[in-house]
C-alpha atoms as a PDB file:
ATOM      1  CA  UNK A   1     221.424  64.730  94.238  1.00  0.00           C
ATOM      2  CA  UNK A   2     218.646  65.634  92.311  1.00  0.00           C
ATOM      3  CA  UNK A   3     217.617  69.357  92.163  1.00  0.00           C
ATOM      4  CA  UNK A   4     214.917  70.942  94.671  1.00  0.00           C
ATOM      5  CA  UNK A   5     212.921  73.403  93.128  1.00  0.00           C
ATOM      6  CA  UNK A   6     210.412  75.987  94.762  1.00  0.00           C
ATOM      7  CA  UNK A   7     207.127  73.937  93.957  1.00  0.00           C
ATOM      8  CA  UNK A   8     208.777  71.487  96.464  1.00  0.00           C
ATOM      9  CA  UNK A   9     208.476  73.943  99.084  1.00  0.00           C
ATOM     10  CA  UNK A  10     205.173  75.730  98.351  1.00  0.00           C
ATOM     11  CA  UNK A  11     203.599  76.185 101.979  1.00  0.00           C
ATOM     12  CA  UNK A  12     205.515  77.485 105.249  1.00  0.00           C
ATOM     13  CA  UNK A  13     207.505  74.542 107.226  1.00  0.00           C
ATOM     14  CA  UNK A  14     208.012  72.198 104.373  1.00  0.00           C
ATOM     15  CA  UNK A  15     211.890  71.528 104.216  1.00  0.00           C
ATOM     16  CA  UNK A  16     214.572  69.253 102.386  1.00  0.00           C
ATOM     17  CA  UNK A  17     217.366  67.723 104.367  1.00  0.00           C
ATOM     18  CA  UNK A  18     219.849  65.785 102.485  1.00  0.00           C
ATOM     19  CA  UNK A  19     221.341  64.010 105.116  1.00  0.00           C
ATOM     20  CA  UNK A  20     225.497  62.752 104.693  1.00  0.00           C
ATOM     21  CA  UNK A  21     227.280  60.278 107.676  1.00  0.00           C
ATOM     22  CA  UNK A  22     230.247  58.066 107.523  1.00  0.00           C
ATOM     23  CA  UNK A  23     227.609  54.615 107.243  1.00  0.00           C
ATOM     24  CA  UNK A  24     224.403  53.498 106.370  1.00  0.00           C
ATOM     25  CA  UNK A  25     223.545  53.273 110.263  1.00  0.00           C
ATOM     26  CA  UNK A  26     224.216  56.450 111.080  1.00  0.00           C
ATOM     27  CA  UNK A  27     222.348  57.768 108.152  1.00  0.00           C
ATOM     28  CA  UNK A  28     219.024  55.778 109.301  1.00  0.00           C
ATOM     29  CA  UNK A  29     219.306  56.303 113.201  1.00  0.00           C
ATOM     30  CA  UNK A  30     219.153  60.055 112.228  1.00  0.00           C
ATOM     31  CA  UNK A  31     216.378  59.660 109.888  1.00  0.00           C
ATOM     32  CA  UNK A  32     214.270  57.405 112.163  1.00  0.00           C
ATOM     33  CA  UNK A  33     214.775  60.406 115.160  1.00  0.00           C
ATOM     34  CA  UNK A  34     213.744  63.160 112.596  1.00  0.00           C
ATOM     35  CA  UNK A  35     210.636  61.080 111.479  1.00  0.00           C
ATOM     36  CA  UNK A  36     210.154  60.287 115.410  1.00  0.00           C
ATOM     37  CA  UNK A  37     210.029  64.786 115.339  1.00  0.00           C
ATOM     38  CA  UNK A  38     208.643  65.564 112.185  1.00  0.00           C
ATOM     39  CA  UNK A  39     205.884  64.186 109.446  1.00  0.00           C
ATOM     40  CA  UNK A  40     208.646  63.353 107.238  1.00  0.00           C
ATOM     41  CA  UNK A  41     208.961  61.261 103.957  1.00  0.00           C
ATOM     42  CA  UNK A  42     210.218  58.240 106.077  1.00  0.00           C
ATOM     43  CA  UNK A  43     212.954  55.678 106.252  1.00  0.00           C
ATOM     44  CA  UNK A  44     214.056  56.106 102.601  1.00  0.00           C
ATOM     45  CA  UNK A  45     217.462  54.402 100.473  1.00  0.00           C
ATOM     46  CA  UNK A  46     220.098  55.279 101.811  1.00  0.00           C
ATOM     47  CA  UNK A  47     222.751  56.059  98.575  1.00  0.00           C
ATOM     48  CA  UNK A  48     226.654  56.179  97.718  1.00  0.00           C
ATOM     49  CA  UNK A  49     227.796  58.091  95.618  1.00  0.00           C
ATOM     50  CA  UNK A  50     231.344  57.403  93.201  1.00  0.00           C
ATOM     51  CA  UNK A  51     234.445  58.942  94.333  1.00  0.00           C
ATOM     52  CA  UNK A  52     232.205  60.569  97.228  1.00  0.00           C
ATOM     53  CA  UNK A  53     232.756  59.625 100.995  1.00  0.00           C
ATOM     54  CA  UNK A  54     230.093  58.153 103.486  1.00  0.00           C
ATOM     55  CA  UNK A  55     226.354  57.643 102.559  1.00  0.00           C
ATOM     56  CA  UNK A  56     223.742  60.231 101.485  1.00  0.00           C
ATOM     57  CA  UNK A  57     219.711  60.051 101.866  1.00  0.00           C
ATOM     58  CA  UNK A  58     217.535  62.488 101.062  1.00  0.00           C
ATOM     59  CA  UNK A  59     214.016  63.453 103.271  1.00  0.00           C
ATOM     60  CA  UNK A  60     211.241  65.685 102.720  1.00  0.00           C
ATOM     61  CA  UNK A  61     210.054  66.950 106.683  1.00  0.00           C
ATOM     62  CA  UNK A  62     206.766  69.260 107.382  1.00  0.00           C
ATOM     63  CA  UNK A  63     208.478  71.022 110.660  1.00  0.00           C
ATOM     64  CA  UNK A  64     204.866  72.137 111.762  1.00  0.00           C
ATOM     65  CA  UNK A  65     203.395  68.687 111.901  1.00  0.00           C
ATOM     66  CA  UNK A  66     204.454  66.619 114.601  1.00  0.00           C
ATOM     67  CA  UNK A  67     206.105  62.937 113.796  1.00  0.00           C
ATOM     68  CA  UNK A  68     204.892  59.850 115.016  1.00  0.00           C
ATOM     69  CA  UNK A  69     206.304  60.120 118.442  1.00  0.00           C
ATOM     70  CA  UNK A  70     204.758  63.602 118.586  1.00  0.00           C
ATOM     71  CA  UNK A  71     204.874  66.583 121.299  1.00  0.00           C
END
């Protein structure tokens, strides 16, 4: 995973969740019901790493915006 640095998170309810499951399925079903929460950075690839188990994604969420399913 690539470093997150501060000017990533410059205003109040930005976040970062790197996201691990056991398949790419799992991985995507909980992205799609975070973006269906949150304004997030999407559906994005979902990646395995070497000698690492399961899948990893990484998503960029604004907590303070609603998502596309919205309150």
């Amino acid at each position: 995973m690539e470093r997150i640095d501060e000017q990533h998170l410059a205003e109040p309810g930005l976040v970062v969740l790197d996201i691990t499951g056991g398949d790419e399925d799992t991985v995507r079903a909980v992205m799609a019901t975070l973006e269906g929460r949150w304004a997030t950075s999407g559906i994005v690839p979902v990646r395995r790493e070497p000698g690492q188990p399961g899948v990893r994604a990484r998503i960029y969420a604004d907590i303070l915006r609603p998502g596309r399913d919205g309150p």
